[in-house]
PDB file of N, CA and C in Angstrom:
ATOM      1  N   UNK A   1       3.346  20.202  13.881  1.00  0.00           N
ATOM      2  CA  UNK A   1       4.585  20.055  13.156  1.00  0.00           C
ATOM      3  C   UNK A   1       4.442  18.958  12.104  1.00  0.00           C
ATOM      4  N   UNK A   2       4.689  19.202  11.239  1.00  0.00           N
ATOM      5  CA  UNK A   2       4.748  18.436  10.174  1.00  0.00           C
ATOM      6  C   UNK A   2       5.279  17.264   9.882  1.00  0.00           C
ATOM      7  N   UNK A   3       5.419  16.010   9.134  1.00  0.00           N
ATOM      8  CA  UNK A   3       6.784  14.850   9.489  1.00  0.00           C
ATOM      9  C   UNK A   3       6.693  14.909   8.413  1.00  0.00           C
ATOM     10  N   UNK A   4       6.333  15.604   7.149  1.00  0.00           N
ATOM     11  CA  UNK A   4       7.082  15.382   5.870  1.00  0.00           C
ATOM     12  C   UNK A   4       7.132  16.709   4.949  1.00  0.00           C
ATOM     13  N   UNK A   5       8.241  16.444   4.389  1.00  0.00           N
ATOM     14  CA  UNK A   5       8.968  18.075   3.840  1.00  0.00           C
ATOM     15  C   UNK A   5       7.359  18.677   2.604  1.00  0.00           C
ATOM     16  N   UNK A   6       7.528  19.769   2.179  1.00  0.00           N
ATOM     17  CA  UNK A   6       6.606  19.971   1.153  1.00  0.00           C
ATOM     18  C   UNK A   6       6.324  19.299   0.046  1.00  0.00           C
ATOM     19  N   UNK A   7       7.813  19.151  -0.440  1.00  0.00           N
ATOM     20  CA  UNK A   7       8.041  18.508  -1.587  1.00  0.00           C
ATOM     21  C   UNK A   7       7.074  16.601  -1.508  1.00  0.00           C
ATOM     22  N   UNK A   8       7.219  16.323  -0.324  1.00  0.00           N
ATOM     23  CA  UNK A   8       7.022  14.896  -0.329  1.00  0.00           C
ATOM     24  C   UNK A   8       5.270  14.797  -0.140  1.00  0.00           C
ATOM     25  N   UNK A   9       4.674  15.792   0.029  1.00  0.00           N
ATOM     26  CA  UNK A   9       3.577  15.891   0.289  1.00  0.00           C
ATOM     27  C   UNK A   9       2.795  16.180  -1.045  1.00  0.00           C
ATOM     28  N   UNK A  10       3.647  17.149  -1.972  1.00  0.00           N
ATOM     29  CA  UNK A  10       2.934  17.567  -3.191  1.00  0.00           C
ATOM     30  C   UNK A  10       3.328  16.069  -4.242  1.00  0.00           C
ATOM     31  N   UNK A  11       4.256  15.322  -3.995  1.00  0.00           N
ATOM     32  CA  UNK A  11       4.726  13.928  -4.946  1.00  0.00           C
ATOM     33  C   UNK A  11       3.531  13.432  -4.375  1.00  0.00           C
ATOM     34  N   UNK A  12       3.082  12.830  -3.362  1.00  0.00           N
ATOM     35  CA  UNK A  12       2.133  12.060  -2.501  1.00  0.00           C
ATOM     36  C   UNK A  12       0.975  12.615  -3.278  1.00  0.00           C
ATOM     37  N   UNK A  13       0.542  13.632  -3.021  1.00  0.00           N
ATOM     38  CA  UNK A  13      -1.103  14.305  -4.120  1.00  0.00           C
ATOM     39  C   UNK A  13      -0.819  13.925  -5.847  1.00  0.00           C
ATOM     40  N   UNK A  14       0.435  13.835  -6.164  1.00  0.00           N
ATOM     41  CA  UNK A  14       0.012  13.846  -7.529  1.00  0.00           C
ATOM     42  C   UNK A  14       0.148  12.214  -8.199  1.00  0.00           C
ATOM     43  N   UNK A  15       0.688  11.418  -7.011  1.00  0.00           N
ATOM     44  CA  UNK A  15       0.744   9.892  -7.028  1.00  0.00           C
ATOM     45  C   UNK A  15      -0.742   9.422  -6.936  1.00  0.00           C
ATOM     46  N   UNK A  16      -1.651  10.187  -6.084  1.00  0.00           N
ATOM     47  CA  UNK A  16      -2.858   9.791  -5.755  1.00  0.00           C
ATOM     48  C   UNK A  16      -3.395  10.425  -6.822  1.00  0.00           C
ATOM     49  N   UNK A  17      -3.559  11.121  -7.691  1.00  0.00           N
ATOM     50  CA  UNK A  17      -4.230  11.611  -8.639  1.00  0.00           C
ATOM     51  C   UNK A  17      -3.932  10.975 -10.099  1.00  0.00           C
ATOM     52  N   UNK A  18      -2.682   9.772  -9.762  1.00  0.00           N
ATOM     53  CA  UNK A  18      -2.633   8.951 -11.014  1.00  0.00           C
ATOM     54  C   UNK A  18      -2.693   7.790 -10.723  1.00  0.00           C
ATOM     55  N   UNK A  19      -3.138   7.149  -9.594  1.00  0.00           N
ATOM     56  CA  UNK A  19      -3.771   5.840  -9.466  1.00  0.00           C
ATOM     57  C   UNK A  19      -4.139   4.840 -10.328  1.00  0.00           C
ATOM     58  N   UNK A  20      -3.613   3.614 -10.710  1.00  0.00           N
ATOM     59  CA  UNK A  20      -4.161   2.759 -11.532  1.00  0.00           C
ATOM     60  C   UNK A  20      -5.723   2.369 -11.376  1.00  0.00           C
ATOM     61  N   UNK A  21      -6.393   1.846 -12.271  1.00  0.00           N
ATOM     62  CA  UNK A  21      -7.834   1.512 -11.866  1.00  0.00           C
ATOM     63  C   UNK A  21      -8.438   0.655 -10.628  1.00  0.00           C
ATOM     64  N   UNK A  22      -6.836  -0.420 -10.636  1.00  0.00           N
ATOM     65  CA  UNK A  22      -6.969  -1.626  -9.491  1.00  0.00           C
ATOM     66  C   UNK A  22      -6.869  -0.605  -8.362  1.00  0.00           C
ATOM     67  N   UNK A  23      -5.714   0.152  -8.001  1.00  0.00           N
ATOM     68  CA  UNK A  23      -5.437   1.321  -6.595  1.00  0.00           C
ATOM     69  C   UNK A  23      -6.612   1.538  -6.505  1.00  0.00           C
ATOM     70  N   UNK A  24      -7.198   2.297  -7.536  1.00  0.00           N
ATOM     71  CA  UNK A  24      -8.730   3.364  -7.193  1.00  0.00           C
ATOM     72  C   UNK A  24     -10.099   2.532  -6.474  1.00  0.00           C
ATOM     73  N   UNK A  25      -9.729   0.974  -7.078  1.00  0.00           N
ATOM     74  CA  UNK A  25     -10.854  -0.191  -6.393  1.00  0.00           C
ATOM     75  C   UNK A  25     -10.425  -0.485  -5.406  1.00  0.00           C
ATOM     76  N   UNK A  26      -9.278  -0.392  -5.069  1.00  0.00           N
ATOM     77  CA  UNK A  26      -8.810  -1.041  -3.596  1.00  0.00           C
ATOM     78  C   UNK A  26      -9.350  -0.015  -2.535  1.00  0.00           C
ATOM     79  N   UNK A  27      -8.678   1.296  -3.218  1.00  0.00           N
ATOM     80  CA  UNK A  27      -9.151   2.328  -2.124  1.00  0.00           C
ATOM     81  C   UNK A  27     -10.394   2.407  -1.755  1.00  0.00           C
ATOM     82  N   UNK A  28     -11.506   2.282  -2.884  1.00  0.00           N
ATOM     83  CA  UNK A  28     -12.704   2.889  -2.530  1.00  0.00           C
ATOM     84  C   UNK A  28     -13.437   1.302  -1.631  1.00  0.00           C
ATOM     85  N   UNK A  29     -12.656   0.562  -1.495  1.00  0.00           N
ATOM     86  CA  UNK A  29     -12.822  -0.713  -0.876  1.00  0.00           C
ATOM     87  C   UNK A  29     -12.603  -0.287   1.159  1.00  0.00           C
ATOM     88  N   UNK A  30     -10.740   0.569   0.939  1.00  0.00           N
ATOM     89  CA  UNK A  30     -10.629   0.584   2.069  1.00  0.00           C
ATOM     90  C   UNK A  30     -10.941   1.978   3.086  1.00  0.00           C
ATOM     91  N   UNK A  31     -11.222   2.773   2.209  1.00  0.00           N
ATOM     92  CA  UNK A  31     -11.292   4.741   2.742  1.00  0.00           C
ATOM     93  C   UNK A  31     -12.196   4.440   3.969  1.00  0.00           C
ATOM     94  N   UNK A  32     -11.947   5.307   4.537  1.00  0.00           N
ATOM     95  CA  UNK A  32     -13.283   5.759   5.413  1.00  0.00           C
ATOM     96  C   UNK A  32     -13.509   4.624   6.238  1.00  0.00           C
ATOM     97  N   UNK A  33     -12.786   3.798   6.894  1.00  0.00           N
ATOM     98  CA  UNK A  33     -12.497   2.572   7.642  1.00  0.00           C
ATOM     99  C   UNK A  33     -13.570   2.018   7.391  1.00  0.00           C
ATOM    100  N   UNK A  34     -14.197   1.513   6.042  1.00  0.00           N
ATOM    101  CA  UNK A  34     -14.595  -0.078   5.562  1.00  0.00           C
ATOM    102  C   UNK A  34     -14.404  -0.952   5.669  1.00  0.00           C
ATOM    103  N   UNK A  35     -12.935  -1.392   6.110  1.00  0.00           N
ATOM    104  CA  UNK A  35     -12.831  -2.537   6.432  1.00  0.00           C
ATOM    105  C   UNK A  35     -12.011  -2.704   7.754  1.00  0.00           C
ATOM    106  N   UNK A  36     -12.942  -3.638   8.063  1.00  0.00           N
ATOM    107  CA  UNK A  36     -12.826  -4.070   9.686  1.00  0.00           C
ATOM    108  C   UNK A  36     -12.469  -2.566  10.799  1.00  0.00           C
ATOM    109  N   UNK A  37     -13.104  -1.600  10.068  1.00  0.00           N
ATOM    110  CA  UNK A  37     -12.884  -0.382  11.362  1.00  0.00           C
ATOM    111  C   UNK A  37     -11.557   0.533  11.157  1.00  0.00           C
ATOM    112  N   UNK A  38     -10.735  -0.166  10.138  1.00  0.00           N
ATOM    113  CA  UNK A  38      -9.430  -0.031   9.717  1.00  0.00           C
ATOM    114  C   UNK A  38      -8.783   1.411   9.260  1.00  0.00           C
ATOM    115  N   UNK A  39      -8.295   2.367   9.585  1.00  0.00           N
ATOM    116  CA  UNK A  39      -7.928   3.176   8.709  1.00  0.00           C
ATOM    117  C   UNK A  39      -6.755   3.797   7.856  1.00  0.00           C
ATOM    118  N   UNK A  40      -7.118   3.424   6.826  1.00  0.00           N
ATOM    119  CA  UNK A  40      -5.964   3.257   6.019  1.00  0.00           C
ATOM    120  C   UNK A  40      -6.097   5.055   5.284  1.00  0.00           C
ATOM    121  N   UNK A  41      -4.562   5.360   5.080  1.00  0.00           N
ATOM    122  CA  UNK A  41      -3.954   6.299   4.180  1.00  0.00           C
ATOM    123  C   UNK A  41      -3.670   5.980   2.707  1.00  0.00           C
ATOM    124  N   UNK A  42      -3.414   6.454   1.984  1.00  0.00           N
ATOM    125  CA  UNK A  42      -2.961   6.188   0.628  1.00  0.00           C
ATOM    126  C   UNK A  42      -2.011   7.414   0.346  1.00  0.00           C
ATOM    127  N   UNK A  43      -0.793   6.458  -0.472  1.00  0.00           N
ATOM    128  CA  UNK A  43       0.749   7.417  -0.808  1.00  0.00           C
ATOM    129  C   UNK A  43       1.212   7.924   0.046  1.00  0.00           C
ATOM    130  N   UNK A  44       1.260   7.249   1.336  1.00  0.00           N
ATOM    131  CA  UNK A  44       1.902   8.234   2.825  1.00  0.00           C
ATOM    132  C   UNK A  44       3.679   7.680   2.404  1.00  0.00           C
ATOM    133  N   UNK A  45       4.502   9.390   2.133  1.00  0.00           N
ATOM    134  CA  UNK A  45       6.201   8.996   2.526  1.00  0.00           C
ATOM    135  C   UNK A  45       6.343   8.010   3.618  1.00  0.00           C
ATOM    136  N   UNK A  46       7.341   7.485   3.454  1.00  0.00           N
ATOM    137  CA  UNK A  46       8.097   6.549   4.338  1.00  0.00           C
ATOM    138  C   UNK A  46       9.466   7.025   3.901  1.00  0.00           C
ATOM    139  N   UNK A  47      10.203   7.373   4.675  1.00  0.00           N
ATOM    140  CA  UNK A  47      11.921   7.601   4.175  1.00  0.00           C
ATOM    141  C   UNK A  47      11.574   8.161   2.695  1.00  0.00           C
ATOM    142  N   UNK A  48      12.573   7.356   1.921  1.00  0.00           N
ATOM    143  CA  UNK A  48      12.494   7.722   0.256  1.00  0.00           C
ATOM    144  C   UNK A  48      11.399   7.090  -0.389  1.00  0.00           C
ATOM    145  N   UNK A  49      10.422   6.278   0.171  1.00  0.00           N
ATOM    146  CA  UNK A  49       9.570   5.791  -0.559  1.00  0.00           C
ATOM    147  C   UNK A  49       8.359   5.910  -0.160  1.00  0.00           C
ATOM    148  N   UNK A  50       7.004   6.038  -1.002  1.00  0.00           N
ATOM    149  CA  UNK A  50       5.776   6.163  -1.186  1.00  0.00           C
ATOM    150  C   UNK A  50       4.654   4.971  -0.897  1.00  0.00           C
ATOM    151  N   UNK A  51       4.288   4.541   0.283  1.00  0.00           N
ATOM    152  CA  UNK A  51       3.688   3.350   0.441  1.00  0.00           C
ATOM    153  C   UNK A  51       2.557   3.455   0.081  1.00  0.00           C
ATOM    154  N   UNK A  52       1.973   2.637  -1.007  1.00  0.00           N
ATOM    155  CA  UNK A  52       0.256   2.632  -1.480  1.00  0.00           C
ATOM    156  C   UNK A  52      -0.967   3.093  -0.565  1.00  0.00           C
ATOM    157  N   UNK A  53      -1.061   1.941   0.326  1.00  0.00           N
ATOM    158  CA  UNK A  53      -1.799   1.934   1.195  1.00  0.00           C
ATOM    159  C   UNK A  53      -1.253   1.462   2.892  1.00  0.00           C
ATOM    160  N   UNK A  54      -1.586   2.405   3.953  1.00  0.00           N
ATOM    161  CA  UNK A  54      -0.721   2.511   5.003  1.00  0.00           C
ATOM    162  C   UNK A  54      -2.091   2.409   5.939  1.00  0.00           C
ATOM    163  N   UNK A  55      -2.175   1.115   6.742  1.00  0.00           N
ATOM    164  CA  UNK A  55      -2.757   1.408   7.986  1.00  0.00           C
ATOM    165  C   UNK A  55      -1.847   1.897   9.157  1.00  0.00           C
ATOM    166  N   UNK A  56      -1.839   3.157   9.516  1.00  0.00           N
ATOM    167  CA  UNK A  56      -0.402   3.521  10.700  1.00  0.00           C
ATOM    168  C   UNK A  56      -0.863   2.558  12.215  1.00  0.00           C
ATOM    169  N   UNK A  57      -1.614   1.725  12.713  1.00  0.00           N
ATOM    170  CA  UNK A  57      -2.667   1.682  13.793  1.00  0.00           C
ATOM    171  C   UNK A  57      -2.010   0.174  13.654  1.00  0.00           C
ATOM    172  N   UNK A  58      -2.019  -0.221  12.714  1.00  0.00           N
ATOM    173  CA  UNK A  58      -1.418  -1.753  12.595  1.00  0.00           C
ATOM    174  C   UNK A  58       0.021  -1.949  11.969  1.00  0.00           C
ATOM    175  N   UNK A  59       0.608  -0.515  11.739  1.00  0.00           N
ATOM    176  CA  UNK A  59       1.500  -0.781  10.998  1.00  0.00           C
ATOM    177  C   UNK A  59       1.912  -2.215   9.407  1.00  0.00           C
ATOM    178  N   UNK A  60       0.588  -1.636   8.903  1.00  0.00           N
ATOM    179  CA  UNK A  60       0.340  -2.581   8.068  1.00  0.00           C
ATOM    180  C   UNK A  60       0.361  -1.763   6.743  1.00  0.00           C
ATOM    181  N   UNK A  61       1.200  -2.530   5.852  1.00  0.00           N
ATOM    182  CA  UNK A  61       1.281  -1.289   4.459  1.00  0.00           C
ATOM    183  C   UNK A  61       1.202  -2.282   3.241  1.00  0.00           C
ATOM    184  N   UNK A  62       0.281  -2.150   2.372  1.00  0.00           N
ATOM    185  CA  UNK A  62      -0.381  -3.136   1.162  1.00  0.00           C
ATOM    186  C   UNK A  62      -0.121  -1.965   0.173  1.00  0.00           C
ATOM    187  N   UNK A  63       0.736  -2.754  -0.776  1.00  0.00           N
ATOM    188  CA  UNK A  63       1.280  -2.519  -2.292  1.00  0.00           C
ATOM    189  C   UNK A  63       0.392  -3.154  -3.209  1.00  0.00           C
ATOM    190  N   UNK A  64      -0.077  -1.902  -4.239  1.00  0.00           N
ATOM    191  CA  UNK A  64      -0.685  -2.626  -5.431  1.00  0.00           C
ATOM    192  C   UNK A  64       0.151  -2.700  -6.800  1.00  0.00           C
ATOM    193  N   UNK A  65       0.445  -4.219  -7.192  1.00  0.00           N
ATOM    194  CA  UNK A  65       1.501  -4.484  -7.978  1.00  0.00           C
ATOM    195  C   UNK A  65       0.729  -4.879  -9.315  1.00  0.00           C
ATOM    196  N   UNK A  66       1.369  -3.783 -10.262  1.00  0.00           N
ATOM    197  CA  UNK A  66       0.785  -4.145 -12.056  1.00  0.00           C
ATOM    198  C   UNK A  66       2.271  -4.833 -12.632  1.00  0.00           C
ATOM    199  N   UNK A  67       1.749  -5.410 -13.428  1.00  0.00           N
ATOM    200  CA  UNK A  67       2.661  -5.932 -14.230  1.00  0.00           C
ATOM    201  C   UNK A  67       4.088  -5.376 -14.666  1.00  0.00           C
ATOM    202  N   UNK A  68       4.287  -4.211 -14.252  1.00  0.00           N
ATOM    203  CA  UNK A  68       5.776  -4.067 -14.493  1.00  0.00           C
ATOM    204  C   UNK A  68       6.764  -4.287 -13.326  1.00  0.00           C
ATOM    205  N   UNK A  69       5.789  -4.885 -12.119  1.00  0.00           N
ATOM    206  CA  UNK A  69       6.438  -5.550 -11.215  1.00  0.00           C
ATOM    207  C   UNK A  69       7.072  -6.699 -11.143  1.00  0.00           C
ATOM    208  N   UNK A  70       7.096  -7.640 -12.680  1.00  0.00           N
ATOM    209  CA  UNK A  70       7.090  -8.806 -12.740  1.00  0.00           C
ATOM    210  C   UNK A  70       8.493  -9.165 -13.329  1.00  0.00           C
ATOM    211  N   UNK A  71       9.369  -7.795 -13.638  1.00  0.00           N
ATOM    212  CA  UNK A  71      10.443  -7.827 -14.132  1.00  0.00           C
ATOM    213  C   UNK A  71      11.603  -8.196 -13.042  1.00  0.00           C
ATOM    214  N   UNK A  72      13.130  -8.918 -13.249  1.00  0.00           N
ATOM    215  CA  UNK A  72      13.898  -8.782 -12.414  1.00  0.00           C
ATOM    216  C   UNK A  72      13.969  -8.079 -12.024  1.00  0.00           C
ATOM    217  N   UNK A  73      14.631  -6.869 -12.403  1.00  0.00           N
ATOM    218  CA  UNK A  73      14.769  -5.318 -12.215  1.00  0.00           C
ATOM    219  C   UNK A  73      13.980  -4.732 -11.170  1.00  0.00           C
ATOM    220  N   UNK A  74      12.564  -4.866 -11.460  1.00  0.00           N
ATOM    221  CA  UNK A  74      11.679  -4.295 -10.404  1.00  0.00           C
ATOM    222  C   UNK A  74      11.520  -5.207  -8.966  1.00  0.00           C
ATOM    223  N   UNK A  75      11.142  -6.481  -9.485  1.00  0.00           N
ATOM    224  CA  UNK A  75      11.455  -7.788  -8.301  1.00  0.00           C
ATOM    225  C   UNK A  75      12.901  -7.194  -7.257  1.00  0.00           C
ATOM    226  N   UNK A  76      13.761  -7.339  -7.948  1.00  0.00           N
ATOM    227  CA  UNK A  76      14.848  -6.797  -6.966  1.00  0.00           C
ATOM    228  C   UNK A  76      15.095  -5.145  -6.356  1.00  0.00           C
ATOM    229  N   UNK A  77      14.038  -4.502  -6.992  1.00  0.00           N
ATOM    230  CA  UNK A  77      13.922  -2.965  -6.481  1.00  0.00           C
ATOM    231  C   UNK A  77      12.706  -3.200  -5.348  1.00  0.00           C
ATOM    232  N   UNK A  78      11.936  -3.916  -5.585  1.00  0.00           N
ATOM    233  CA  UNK A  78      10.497  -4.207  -5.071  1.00  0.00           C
ATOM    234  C   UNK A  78      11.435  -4.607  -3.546  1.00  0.00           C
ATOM    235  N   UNK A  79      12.037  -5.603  -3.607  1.00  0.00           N
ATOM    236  CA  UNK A  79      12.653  -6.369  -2.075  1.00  0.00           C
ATOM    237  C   UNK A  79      13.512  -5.759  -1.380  1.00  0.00           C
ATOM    238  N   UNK A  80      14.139  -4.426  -2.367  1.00  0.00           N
ATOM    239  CA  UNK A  80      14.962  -3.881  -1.429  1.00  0.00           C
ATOM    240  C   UNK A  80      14.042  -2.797  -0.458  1.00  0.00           C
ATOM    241  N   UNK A  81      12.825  -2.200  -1.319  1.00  0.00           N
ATOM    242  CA  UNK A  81      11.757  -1.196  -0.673  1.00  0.00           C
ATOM    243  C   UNK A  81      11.388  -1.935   0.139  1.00  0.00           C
ATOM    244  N   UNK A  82      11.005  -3.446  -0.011  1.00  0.00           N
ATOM    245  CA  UNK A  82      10.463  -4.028   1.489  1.00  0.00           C
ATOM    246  C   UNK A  82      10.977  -3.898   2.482  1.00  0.00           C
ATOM    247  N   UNK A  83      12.308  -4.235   2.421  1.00  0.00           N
ATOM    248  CA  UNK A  83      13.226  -5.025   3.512  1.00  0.00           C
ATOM    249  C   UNK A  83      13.387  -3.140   4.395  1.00  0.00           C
ATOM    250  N   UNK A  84      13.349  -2.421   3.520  1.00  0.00           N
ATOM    251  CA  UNK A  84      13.192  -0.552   3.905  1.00  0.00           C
ATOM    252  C   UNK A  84      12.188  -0.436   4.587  1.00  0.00           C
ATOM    253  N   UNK A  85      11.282  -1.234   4.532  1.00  0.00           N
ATOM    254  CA  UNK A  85      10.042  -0.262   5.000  1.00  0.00           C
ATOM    255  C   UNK A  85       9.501  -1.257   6.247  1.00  0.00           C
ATOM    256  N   UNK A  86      10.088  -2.704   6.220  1.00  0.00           N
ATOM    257  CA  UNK A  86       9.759  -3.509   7.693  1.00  0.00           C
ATOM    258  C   UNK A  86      11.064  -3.591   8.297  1.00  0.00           C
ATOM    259  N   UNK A  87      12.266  -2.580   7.876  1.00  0.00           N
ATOM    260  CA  UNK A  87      13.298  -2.258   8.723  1.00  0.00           C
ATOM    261  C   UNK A  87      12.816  -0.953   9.832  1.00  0.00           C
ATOM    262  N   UNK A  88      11.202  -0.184   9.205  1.00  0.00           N
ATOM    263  CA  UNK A  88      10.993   0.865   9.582  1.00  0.00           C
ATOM    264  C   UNK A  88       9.833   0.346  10.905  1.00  0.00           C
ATOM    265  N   UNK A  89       9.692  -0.725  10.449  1.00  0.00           N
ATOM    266  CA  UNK A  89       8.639  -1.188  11.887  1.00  0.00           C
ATOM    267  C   UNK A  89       7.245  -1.584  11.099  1.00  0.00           C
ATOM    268  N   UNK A  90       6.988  -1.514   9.572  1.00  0.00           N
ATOM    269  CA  UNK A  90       5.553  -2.310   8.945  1.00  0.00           C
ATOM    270  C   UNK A  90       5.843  -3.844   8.718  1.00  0.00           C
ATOM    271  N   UNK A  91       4.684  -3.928   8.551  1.00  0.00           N
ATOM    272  CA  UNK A  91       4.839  -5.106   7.842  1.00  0.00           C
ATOM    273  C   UNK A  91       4.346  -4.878   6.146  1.00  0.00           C
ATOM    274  N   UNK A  92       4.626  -5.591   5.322  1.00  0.00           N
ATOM    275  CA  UNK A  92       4.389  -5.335   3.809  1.00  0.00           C
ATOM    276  C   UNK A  92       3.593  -6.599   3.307  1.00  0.00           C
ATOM    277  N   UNK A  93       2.396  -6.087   2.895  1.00  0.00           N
ATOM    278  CA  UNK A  93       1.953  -7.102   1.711  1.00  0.00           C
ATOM    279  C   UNK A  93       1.608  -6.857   0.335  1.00  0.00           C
ATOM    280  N   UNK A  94       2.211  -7.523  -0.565  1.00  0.00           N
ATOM    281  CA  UNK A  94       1.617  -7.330  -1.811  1.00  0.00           C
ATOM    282  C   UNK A  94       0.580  -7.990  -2.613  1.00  0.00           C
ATOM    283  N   UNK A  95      -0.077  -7.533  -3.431  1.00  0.00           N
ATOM    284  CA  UNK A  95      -1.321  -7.892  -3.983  1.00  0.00           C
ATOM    285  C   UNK A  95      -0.769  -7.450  -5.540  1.00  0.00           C
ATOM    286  N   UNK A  96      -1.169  -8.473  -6.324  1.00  0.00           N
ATOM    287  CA  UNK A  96      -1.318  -7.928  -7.546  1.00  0.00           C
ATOM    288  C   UNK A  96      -3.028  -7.065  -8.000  1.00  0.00           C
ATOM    289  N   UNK A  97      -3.018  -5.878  -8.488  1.00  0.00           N
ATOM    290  CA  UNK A  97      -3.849  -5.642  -9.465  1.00  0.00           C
ATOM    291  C   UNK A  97      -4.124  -6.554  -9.941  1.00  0.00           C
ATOM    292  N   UNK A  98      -4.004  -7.581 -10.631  1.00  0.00           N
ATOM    293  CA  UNK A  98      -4.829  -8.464 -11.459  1.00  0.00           C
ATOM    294  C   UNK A  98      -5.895  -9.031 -10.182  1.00  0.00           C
ATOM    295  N   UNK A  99      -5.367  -9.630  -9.385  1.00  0.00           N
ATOM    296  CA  UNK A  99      -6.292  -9.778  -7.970  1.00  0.00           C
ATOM    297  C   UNK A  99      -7.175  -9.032  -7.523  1.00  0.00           C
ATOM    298  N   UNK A 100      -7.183  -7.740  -7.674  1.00  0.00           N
ATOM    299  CA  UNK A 100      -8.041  -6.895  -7.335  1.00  0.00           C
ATOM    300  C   UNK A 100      -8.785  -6.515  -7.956  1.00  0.00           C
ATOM    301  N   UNK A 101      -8.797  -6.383  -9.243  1.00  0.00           N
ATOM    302  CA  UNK A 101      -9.447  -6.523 -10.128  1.00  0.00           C
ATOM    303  C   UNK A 101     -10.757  -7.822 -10.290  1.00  0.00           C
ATOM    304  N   UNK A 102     -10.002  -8.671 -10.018  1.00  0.00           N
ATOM    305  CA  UNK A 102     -10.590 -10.363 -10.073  1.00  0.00           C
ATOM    306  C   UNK A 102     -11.258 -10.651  -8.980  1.00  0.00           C
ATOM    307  N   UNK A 103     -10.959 -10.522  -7.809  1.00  0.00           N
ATOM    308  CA  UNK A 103     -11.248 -11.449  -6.913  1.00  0.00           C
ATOM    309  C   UNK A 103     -10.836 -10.074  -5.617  1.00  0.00           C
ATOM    310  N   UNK A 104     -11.546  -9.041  -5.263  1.00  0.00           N
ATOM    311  CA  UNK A 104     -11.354  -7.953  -4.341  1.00  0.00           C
ATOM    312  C   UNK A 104     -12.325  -8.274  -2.892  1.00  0.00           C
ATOM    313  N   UNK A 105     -12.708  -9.608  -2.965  1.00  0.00           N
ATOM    314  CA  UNK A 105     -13.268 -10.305  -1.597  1.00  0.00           C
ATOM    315  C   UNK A 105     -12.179 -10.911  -0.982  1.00  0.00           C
ATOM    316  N   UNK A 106     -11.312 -11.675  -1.697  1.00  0.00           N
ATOM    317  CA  UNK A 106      -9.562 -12.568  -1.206  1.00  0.00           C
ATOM    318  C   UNK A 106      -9.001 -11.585  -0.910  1.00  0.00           C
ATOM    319  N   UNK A 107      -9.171 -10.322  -1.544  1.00  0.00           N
ATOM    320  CA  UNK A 107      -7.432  -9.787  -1.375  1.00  0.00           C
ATOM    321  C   UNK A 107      -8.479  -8.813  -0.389  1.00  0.00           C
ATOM    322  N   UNK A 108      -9.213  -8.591   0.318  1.00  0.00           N
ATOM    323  CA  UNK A 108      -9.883  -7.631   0.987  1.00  0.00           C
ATOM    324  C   UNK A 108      -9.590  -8.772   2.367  1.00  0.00           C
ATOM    325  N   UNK A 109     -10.020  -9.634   2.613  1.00  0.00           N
ATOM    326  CA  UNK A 109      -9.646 -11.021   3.363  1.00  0.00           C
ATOM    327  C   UNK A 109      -8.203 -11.224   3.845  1.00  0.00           C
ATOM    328  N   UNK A 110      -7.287 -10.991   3.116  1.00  0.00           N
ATOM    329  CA  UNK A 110      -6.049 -11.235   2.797  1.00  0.00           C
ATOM    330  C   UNK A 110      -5.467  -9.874   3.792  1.00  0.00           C
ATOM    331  N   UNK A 111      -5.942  -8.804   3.379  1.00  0.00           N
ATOM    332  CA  UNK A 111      -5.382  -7.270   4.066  1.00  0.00           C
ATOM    333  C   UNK A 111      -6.193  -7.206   5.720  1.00  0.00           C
ATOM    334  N   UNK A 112      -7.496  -7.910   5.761  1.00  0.00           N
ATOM    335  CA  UNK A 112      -8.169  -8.242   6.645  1.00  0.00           C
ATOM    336  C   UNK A 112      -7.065  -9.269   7.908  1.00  0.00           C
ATOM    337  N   UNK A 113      -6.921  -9.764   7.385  1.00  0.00           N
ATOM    338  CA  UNK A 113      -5.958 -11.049   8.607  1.00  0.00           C
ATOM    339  C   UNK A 113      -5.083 -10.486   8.757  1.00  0.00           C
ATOM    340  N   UNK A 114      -4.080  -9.601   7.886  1.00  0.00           N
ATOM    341  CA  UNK A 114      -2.808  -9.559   8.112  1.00  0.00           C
ATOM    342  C   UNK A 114      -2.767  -8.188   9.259  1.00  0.00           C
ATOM    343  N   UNK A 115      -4.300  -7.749   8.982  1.00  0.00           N
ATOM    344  CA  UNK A 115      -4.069  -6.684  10.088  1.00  0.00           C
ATOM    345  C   UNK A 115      -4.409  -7.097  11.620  1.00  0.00           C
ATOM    346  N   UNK A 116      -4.911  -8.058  11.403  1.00  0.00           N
ATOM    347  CA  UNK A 116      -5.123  -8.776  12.835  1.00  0.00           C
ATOM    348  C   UNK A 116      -3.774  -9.514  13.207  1.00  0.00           C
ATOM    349  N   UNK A 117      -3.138 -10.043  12.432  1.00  0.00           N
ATOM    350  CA  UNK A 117      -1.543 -10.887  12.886  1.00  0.00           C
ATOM    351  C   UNK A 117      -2.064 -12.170  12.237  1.00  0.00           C
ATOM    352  N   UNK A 118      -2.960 -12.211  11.496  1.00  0.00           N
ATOM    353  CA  UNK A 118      -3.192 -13.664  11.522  1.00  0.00           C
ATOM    354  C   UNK A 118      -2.976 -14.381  10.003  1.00  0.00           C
ATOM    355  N   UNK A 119      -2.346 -13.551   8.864  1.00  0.00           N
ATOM    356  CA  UNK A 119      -1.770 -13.651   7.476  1.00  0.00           C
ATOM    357  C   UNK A 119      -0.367 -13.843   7.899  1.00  0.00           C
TER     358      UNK A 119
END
């Protein structure tokens, strides 16, 4: 049985097929449990929203944030999706793209602890 409608499954494939460059480095960082044994999803629904990257095992869900995250507007859309999605039982971390880009040993470190409890 399925847990998500069609529609949310075909948005999910075409979210992953437009990935920013930072997403596409993160992923090919975390696929195929690379890190720490971990296995992470990418664009899995949650309610109304699309979580980047979803370990279901740790309930651990890492957002990759570009610069149009930096607006009020989005800042206050950004906190209401949080407060949604660790009302759902994750926990949320965000990372900027520029970080991942830069420095994908910290923010690999960073997704590393928080899946242990220890970020």
């Amino acid at each position: 049985m399925s847990l998500t409608k069609p529609d949310q499954t075909e948005r999910a494939r075409r979210l992953r097929k437009s990935d920013t460059a930072a997403e596409q480095r993160l992923w090919e960082a975390l696929r195929g449990r690379r890190l720490a044994g971990l296995k992470f999803v990418r664009q899995l629904p949650i309610g109304p929203y699309y979580a980047d990257f979803v370990c279901r095992a740790r309930k651990l869900i890492v957002e990759a944030d570009g610069d149009t995250h930096s607006t009020d507007e989005e800042l206050a859309y950004d906190a209401r999706r949080t407060a949604a999605l660790e009302a759902a039982g994750y926990r949320v971390i965000r990372v900027w793209n520029a970080e991942v880009r830069e420095n994908l040993e910290d923010v690999l470190e960073t997704i590393r602890l928080a899946a242990e409890g220890e970020a």
